[in-house]
C-alpha atoms as a PDB file:
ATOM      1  CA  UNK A   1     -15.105   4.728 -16.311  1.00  0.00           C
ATOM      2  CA  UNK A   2     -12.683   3.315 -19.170  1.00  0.00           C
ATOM      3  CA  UNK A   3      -9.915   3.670 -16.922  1.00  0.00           C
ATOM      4  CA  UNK A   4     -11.552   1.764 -14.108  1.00  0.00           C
ATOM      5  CA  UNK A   5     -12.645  -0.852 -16.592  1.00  0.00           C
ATOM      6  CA  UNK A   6      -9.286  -1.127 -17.760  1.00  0.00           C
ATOM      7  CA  UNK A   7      -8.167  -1.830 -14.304  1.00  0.00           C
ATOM      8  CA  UNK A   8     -11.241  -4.745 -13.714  1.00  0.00           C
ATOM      9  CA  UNK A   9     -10.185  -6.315 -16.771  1.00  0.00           C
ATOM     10  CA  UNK A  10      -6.873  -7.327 -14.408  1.00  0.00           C
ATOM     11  CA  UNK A  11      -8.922  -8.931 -11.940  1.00  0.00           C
ATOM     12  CA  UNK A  12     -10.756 -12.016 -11.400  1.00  0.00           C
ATOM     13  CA  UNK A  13     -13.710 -11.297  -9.541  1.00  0.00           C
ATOM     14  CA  UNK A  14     -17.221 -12.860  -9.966  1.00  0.00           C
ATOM     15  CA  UNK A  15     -19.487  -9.243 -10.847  1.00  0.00           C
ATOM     16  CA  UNK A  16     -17.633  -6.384 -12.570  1.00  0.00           C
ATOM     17  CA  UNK A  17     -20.549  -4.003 -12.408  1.00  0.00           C
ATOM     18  CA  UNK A  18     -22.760  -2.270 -11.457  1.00  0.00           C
ATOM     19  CA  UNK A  19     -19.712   0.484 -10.527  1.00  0.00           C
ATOM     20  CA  UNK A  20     -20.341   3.483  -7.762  1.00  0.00           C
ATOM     21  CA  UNK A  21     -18.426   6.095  -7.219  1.00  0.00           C
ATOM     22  CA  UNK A  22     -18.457   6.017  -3.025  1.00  0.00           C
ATOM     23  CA  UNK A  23     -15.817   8.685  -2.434  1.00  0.00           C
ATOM     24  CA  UNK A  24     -13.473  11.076  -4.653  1.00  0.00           C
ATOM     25  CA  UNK A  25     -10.474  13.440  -2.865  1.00  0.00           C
ATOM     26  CA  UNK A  26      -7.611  14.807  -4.151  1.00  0.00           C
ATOM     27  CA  UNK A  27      -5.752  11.486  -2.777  1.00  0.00           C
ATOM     28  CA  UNK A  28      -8.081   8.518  -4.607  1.00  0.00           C
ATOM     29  CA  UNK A  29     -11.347   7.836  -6.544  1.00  0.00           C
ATOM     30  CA  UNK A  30     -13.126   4.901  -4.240  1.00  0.00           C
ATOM     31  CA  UNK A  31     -15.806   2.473  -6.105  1.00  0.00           C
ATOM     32  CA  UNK A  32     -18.081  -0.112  -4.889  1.00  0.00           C
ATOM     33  CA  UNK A  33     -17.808  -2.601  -7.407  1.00  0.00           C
ATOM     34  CA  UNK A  34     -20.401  -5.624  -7.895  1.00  0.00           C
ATOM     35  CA  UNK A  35     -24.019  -6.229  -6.264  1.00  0.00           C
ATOM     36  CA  UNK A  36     -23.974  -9.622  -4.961  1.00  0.00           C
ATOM     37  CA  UNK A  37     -20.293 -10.306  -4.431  1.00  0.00           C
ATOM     38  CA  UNK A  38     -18.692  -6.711  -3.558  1.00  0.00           C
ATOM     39  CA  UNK A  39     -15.275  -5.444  -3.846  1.00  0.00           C
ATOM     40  CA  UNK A  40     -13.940  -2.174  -2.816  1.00  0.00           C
ATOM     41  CA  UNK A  41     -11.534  -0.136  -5.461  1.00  0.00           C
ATOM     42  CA  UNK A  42      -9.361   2.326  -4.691  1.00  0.00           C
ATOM     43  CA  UNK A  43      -7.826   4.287  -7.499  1.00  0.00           C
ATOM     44  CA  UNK A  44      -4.633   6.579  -6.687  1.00  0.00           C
ATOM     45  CA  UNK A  45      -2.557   9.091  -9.175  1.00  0.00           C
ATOM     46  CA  UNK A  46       1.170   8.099  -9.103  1.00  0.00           C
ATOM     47  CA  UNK A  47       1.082   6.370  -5.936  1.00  0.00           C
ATOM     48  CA  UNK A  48       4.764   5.160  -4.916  1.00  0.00           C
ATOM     49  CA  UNK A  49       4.598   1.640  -5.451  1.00  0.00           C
ATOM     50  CA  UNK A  50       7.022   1.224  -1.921  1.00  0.00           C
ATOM     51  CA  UNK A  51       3.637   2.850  -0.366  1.00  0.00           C
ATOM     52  CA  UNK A  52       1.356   0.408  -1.655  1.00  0.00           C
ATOM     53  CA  UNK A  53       3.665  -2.007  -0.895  1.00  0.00           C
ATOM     54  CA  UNK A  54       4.075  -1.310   3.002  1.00  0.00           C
ATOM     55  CA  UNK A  55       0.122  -0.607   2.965  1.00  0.00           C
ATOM     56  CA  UNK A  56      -0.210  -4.529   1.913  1.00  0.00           C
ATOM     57  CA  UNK A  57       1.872  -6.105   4.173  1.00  0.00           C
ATOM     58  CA  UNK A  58       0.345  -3.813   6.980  1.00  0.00           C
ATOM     59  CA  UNK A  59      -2.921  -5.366   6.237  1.00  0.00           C
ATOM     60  CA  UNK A  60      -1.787  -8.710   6.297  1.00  0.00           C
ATOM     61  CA  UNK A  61       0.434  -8.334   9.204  1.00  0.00           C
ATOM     62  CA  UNK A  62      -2.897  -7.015  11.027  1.00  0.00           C
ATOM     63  CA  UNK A  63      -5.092  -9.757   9.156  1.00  0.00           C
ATOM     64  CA  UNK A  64      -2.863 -12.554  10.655  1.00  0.00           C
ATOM     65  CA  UNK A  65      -2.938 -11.290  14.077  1.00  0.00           C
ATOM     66  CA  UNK A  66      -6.783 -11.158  14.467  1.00  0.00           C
ATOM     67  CA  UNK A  67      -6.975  -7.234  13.922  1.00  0.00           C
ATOM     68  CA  UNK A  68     -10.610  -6.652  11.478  1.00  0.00           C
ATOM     69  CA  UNK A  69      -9.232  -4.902   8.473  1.00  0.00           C
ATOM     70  CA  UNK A  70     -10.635  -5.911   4.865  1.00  0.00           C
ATOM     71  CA  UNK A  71      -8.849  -8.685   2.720  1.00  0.00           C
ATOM     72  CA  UNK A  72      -6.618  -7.515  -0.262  1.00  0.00           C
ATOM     73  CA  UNK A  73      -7.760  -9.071  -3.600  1.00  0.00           C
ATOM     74  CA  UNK A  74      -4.713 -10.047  -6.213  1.00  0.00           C
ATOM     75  CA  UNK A  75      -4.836  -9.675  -9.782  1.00  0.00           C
ATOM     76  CA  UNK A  76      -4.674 -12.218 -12.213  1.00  0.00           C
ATOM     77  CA  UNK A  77      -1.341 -12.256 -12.053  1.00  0.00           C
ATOM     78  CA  UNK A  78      -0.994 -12.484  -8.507  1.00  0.00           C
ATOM     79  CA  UNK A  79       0.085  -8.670  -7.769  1.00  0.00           C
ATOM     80  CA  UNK A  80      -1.101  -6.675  -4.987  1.00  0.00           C
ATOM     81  CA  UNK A  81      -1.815  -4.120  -7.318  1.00  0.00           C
ATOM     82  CA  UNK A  82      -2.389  -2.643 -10.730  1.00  0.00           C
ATOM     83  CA  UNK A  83      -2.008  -0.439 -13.144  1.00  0.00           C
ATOM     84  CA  UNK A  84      -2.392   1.834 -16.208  1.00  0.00           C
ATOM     85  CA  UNK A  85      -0.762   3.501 -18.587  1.00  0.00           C
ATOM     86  CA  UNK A  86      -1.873   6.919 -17.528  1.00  0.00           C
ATOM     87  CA  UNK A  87      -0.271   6.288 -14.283  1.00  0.00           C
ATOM     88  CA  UNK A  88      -3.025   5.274 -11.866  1.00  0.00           C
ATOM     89  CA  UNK A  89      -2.434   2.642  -9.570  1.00  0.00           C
ATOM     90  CA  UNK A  90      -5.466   0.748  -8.233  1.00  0.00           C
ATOM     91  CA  UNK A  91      -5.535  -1.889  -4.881  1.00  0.00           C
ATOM     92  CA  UNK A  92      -8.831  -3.868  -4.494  1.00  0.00           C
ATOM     93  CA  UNK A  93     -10.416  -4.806  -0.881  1.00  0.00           C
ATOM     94  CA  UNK A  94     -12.983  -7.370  -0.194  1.00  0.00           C
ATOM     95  CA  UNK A  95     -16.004  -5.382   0.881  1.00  0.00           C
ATOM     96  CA  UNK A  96     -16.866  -4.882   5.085  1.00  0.00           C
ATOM     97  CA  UNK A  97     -20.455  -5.323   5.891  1.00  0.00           C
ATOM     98  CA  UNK A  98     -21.205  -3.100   9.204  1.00  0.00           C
ATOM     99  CA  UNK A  99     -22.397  -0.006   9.912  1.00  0.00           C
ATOM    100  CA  UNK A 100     -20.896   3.329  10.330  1.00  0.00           C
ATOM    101  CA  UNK A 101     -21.139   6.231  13.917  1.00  0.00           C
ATOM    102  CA  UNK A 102     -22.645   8.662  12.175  1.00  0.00           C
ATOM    103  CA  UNK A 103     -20.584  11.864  14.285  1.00  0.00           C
ATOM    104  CA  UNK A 104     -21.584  15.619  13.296  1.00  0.00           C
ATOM    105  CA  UNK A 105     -22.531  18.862  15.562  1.00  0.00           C
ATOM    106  CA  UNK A 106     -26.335  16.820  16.308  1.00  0.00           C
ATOM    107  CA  UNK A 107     -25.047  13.546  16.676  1.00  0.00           C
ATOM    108  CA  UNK A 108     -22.379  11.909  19.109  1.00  0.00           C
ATOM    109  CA  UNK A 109     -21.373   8.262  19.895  1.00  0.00           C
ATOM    110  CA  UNK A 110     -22.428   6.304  22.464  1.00  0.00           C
ATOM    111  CA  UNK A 111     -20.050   6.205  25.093  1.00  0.00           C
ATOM    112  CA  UNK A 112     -19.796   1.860  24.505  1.00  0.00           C
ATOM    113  CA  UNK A 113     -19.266   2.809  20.813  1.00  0.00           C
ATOM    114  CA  UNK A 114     -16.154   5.345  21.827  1.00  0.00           C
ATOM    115  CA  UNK A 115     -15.169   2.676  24.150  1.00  0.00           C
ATOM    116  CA  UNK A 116     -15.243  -0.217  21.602  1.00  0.00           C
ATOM    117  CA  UNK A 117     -12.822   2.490  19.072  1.00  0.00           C
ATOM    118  CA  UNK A 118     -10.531   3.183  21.411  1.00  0.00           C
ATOM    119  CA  UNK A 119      -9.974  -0.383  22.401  1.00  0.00           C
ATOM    120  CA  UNK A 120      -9.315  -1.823  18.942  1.00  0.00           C
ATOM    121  CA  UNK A 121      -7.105   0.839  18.264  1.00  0.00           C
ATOM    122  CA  UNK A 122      -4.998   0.811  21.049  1.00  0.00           C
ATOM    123  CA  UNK A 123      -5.025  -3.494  20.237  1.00  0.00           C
ATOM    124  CA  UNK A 124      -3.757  -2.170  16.805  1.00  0.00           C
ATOM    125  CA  UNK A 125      -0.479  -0.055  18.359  1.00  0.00           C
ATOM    126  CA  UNK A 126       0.054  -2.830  20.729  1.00  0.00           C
ATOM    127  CA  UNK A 127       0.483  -5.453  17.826  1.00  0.00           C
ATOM    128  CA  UNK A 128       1.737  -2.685  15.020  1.00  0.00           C
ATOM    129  CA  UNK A 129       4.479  -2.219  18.015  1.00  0.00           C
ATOM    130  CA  UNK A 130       6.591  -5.057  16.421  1.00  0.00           C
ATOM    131  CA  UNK A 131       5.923  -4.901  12.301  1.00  0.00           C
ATOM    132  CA  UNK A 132       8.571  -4.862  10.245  1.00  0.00           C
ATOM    133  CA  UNK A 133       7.479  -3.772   6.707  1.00  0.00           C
ATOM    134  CA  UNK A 134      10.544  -4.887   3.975  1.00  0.00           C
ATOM    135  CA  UNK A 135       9.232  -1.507   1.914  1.00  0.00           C
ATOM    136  CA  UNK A 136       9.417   1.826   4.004  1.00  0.00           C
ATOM    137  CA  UNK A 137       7.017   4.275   3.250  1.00  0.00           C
ATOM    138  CA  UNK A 138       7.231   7.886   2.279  1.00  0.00           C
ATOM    139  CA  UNK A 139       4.833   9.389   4.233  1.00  0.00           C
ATOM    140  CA  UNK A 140       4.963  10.309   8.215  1.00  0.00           C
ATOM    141  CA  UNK A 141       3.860  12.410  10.307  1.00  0.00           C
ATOM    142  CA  UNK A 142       4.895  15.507   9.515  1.00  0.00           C
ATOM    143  CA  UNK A 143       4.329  15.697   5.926  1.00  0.00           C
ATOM    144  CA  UNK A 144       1.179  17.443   5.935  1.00  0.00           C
ATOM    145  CA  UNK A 145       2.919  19.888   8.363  1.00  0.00           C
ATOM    146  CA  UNK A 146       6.174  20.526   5.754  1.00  0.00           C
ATOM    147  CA  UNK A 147       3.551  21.258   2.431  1.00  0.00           C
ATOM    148  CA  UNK A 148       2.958  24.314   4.612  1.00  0.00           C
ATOM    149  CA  UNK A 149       6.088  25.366   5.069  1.00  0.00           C
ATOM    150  CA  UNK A 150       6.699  24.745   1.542  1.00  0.00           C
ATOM    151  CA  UNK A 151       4.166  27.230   0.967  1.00  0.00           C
ATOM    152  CA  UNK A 152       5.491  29.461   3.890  1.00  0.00           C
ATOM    153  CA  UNK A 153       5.155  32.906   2.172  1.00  0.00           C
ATOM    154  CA  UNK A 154       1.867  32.083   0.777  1.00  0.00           C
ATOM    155  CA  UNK A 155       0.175  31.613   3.975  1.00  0.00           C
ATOM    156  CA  UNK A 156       2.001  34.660   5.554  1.00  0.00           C
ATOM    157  CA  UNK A 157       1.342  37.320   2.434  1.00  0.00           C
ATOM    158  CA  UNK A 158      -2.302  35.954   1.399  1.00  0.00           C
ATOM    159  CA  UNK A 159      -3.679  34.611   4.321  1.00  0.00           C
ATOM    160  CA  UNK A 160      -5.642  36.012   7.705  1.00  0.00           C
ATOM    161  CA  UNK A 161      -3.659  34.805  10.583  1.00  0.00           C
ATOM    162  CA  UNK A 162      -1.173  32.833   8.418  1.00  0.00           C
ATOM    163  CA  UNK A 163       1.998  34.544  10.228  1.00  0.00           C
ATOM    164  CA  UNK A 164       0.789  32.827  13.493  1.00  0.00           C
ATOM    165  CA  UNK A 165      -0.192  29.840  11.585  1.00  0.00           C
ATOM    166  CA  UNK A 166       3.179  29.452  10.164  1.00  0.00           C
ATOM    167  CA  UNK A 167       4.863  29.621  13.705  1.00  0.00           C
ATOM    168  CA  UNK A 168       2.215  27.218  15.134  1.00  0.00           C
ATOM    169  CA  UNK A 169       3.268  24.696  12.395  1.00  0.00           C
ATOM    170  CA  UNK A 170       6.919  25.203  13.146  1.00  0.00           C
ATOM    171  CA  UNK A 171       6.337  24.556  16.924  1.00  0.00           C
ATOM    172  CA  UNK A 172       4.543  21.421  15.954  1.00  0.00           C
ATOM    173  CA  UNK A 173       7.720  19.779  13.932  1.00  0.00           C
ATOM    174  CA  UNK A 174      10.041  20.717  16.437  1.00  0.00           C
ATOM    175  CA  UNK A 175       7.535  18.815  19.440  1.00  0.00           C
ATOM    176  CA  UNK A 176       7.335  15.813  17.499  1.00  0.00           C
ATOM    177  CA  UNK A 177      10.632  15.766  16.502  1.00  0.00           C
ATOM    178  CA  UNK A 178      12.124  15.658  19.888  1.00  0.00           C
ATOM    179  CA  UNK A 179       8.552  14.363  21.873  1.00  0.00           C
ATOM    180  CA  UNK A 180      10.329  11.071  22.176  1.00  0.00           C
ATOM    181  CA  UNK A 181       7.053   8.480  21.949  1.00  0.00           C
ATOM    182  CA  UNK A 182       6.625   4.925  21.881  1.00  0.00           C
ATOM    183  CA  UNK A 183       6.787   4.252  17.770  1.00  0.00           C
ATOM    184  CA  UNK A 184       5.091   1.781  15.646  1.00  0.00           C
ATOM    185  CA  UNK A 185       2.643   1.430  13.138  1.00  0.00           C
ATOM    186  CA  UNK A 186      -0.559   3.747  12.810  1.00  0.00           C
ATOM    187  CA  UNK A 187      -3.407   4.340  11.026  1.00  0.00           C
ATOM    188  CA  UNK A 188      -2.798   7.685  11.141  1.00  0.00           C
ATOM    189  CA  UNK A 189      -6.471   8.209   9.829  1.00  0.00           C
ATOM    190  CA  UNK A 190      -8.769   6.429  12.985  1.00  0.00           C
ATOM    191  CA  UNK A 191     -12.211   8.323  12.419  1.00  0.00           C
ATOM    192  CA  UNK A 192     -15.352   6.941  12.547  1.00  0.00           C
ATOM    193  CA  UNK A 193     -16.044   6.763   9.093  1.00  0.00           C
ATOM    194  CA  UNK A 194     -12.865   4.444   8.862  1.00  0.00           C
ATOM    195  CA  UNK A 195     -14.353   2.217  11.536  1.00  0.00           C
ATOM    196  CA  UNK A 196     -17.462  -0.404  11.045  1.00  0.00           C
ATOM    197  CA  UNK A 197     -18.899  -1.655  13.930  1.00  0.00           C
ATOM    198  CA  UNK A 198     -21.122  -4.955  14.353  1.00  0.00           C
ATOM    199  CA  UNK A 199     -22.566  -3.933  17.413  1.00  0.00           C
ATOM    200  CA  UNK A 200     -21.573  -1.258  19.786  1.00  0.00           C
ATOM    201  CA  UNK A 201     -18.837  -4.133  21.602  1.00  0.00           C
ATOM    202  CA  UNK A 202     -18.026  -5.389  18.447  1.00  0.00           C
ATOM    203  CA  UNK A 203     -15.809  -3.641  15.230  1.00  0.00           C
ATOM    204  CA  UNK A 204     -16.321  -5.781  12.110  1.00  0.00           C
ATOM    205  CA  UNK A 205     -13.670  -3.971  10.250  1.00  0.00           C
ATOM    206  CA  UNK A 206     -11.112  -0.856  10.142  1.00  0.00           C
ATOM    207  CA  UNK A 207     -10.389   0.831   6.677  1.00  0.00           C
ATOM    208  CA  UNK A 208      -8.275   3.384   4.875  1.00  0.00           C
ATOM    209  CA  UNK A 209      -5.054   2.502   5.607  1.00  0.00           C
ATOM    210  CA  UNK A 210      -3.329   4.688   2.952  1.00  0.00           C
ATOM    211  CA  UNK A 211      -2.204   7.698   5.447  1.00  0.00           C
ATOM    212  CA  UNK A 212      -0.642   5.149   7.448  1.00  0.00           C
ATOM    213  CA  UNK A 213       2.721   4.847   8.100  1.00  0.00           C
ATOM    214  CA  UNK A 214       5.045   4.258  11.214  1.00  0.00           C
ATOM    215  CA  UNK A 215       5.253   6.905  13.978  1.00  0.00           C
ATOM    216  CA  UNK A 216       4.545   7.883  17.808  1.00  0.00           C
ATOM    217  CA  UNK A 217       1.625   5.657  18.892  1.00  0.00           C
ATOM    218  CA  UNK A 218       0.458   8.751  20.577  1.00  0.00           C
ATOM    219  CA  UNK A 219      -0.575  10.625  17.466  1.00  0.00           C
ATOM    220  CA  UNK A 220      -2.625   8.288  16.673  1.00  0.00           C
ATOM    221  CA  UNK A 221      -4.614   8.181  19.947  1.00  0.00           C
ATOM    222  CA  UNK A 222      -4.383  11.879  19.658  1.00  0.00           C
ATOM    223  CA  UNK A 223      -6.139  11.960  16.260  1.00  0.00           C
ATOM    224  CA  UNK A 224      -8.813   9.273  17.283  1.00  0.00           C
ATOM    225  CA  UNK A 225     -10.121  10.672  20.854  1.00  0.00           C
ATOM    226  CA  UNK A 226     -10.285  13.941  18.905  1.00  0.00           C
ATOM    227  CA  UNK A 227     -11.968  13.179  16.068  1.00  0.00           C
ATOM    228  CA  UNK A 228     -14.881  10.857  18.422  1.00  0.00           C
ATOM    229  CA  UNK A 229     -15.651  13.382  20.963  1.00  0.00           C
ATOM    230  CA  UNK A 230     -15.135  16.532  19.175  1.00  0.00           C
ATOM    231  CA  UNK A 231     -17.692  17.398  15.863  1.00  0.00           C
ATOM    232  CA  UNK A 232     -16.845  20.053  13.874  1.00  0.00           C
ATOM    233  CA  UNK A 233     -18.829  22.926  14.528  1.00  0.00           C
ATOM    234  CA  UNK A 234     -19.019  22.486  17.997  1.00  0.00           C
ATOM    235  CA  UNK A 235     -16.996  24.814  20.545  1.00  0.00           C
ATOM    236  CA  UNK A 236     -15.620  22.065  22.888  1.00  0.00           C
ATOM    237  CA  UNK A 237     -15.693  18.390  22.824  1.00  0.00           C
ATOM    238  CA  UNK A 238     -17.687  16.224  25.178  1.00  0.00           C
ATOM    239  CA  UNK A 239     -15.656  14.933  27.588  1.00  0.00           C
ATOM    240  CA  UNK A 240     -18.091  12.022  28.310  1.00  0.00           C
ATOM    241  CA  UNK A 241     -17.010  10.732  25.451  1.00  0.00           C
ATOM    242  CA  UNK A 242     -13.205  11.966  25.187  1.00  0.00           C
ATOM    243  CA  UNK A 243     -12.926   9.883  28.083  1.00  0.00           C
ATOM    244  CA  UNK A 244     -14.917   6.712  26.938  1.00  0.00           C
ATOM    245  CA  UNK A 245     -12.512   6.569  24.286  1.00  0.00           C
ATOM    246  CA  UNK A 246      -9.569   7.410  26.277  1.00  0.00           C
ATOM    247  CA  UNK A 247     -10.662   4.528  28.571  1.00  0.00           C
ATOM    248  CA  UNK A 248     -11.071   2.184  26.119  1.00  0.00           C
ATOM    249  CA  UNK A 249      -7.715   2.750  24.745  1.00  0.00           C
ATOM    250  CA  UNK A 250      -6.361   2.083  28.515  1.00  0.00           C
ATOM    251  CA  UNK A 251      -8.141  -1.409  28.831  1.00  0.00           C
ATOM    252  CA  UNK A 252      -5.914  -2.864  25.546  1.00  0.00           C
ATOM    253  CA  UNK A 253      -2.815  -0.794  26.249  1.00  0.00           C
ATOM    254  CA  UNK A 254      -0.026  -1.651  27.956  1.00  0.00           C
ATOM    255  CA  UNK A 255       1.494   1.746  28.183  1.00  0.00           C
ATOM    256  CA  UNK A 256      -1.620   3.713  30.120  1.00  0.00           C
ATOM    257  CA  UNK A 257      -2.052   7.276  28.302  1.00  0.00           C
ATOM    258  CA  UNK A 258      -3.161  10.054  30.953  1.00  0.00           C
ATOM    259  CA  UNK A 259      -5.803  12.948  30.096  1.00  0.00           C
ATOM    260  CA  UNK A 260      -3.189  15.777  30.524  1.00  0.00           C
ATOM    261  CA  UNK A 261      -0.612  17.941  28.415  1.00  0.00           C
ATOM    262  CA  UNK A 262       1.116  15.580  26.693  1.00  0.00           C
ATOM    263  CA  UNK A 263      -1.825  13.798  25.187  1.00  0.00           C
ATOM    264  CA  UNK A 264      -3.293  17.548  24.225  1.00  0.00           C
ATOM    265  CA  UNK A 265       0.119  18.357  22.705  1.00  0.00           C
ATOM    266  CA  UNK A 266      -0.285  15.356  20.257  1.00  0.00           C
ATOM    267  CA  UNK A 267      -4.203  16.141  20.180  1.00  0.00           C
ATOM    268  CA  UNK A 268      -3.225  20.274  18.868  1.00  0.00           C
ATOM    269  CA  UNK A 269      -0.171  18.118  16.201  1.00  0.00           C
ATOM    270  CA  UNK A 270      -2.856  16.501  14.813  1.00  0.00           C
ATOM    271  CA  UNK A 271      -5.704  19.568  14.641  1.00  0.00           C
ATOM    272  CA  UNK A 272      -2.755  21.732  12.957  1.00  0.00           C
ATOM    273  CA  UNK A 273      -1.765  18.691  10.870  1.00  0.00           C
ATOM    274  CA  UNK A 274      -5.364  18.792   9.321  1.00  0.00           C
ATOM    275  CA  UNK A 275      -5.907  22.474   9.058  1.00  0.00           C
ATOM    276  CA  UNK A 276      -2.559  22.077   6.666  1.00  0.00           C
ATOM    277  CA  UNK A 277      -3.980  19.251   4.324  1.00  0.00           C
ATOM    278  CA  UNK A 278      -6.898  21.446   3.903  1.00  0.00           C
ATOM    279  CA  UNK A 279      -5.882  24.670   2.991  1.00  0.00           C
ATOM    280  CA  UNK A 280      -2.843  22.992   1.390  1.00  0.00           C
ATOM    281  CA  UNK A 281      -4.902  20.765  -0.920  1.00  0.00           C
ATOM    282  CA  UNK A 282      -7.134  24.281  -2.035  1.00  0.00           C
ATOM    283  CA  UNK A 283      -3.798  26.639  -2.682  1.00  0.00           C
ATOM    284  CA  UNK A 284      -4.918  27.143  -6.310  1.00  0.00           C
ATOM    285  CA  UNK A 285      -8.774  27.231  -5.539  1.00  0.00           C
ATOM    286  CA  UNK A 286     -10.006  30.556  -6.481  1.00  0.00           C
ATOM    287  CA  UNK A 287     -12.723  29.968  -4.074  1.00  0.00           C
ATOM    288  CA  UNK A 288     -10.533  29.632  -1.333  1.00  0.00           C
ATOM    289  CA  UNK A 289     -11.663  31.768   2.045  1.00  0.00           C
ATOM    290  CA  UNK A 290      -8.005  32.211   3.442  1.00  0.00           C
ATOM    291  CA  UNK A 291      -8.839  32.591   6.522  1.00  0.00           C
ATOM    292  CA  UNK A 292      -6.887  30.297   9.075  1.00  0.00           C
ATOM    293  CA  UNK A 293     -10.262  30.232  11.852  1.00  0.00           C
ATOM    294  CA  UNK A 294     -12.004  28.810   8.986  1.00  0.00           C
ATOM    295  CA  UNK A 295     -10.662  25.403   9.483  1.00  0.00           C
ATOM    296  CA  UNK A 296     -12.893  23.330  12.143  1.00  0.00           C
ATOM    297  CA  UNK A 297      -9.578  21.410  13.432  1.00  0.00           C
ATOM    298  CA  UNK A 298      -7.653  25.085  13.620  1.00  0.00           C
ATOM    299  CA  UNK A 299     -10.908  25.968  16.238  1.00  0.00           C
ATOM    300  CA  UNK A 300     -10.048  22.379  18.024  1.00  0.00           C
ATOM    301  CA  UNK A 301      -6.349  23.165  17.943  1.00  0.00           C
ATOM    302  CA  UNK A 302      -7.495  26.352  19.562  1.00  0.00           C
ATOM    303  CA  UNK A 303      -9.320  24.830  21.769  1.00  0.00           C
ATOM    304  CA  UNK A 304      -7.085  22.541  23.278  1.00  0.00           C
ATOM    305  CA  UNK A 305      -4.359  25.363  23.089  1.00  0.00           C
ATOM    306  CA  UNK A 306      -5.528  27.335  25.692  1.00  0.00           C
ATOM    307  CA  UNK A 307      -5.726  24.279  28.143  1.00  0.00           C
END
């Protein structure tokens, strides 16, 4: 907690405690900061200060054309972020009252709720069509993709289906590569636990924009029907809801996306995009089962591979 008080100390916010830990990955350390008046921090290791950057005037970009994403809270000083000496880089949000879709195995959205998604996303691409950030970003698409082909003979010496894996990934780069999309900016992170809603018609705000970054508009439609129809541990998605989404999407965007091949081509980039951050991001776990099939989005690529 020092570090995170070192970080408050450069902010002028009415409550400084209590602090909660709400989330902690291998990316960030998330805390709910404050009781009455709540902010959201987000601390990151050696973030690239061009990524924050881009991810700030994304938000505002979005904020000024009517999209519901949280408000960025300056500094002191009046920077859009800050820092420490032991590297970390922290952003602050104001907090998003809402509620969340709870989706697992047991529990599904309503189709209105999967409508309601895909419509404010696809109002997202249509205005993220035109923003021009002054800071590009590092991350795309495919980077989750290359870290396994950085680790090429890893996965094909030490793990269980890693040779096909490996091949799978390669086919992936090339299809996006020369796929030929619509580009713009995306979330590149649209699941429901990145969405609150007001009511089932109504979003009152989309978070997490740190994985996003400009790229097809399709991946990120791909990613989002996916993700709300399709729970891990279940053998297919529902379809009911696939094409609630779907439909949603359709009703905001100008460019209509069919149910067909190309939308499952972008639907198995993003399942093998997945299955790479996480084996990628256990590598040195000892506890690591490596085992390609025991990746949940590896079954959906699977899935939606033999289509």
């Amino acid at each position: 907690m020092e570090t995170v008080q070192k970080i408050l100390n450069q902010y002028d916010i009415p409550e400084v405690s209590p602090i909660e830990m709400v989330r902690e990955s291998g990316d960030n350390h998330v805390y709910l900061i404050g009781e009455k008046n709540k902010k959201i921090l987000r601390v990151s290791k050696r973030l690239p200060i061009k990524d924050v950057r881009f991810e700030y005037e994304a938000l505002q970009y979005l904020s000024l054309n009517n999209l519901p994403v949280p408000g960025w809270v300056k500094t002191k000083d009046g920077n859009f972020y800050a820092s420490t000496d032991e590297f970390e880089v922290a952003v602050m949000f104001e907090f998003v009252e809402g509620y969340h879709v709870h989706i697992d195995k047991d529990n599904l959205p309503t189709k209105e709720q999967a409508y309601t998604a895909g419509r404010t996303l696809a109002s997202m691409a249509e205005i993220g069509k035109i923003f021009e950030p002054s800071s590009p970003r590092q991350r795309n698409i495919f980077v989750e993709l290359e870290r396994v082909l950085q680790n090429e003979e890893t996965f094909k010496k030490d793990f269980e289906g890693g040779e096909v894996f490996v091949e799978q990934v390669k086919e992936a780069i090339k299809f996006g590569r020369e796929d030929g999309s619509a580009v713009g900016f995306i979330h590149n992170d649209y699941r429901s636990g990145n969405v609150f809603f007001k009511n089932d018609e109504e979003i009152s705000g989309v978070i997490d924009f740190d994985w996003s970054c400009i790229g097809p508009i399709i991946k990120d439609l791909a990613l989002g029907v996916l993700e709300w129809s399709f729970p891990d541990g279940k053998a297919e998605p529902d379809f009911t809801i696939f094409d609630a989404f779907l439909d949603g999407y359709n009703s905001s965007a100008k460019e209509k996306i069919i149910k067909g091949l190309k939308l499952y081509s972008w639907i198995k980039f993003a399942a093998l995009s997945d299955t790479a951050t996480f084996f990628c991001d256990r590598l040195a776990s000892p506890d690591l089962k490596k085992k390609i099939t025991r990746s949940y989005m590896y079954k959906k690529y699977l899935f939606f591979n033999s289509l």
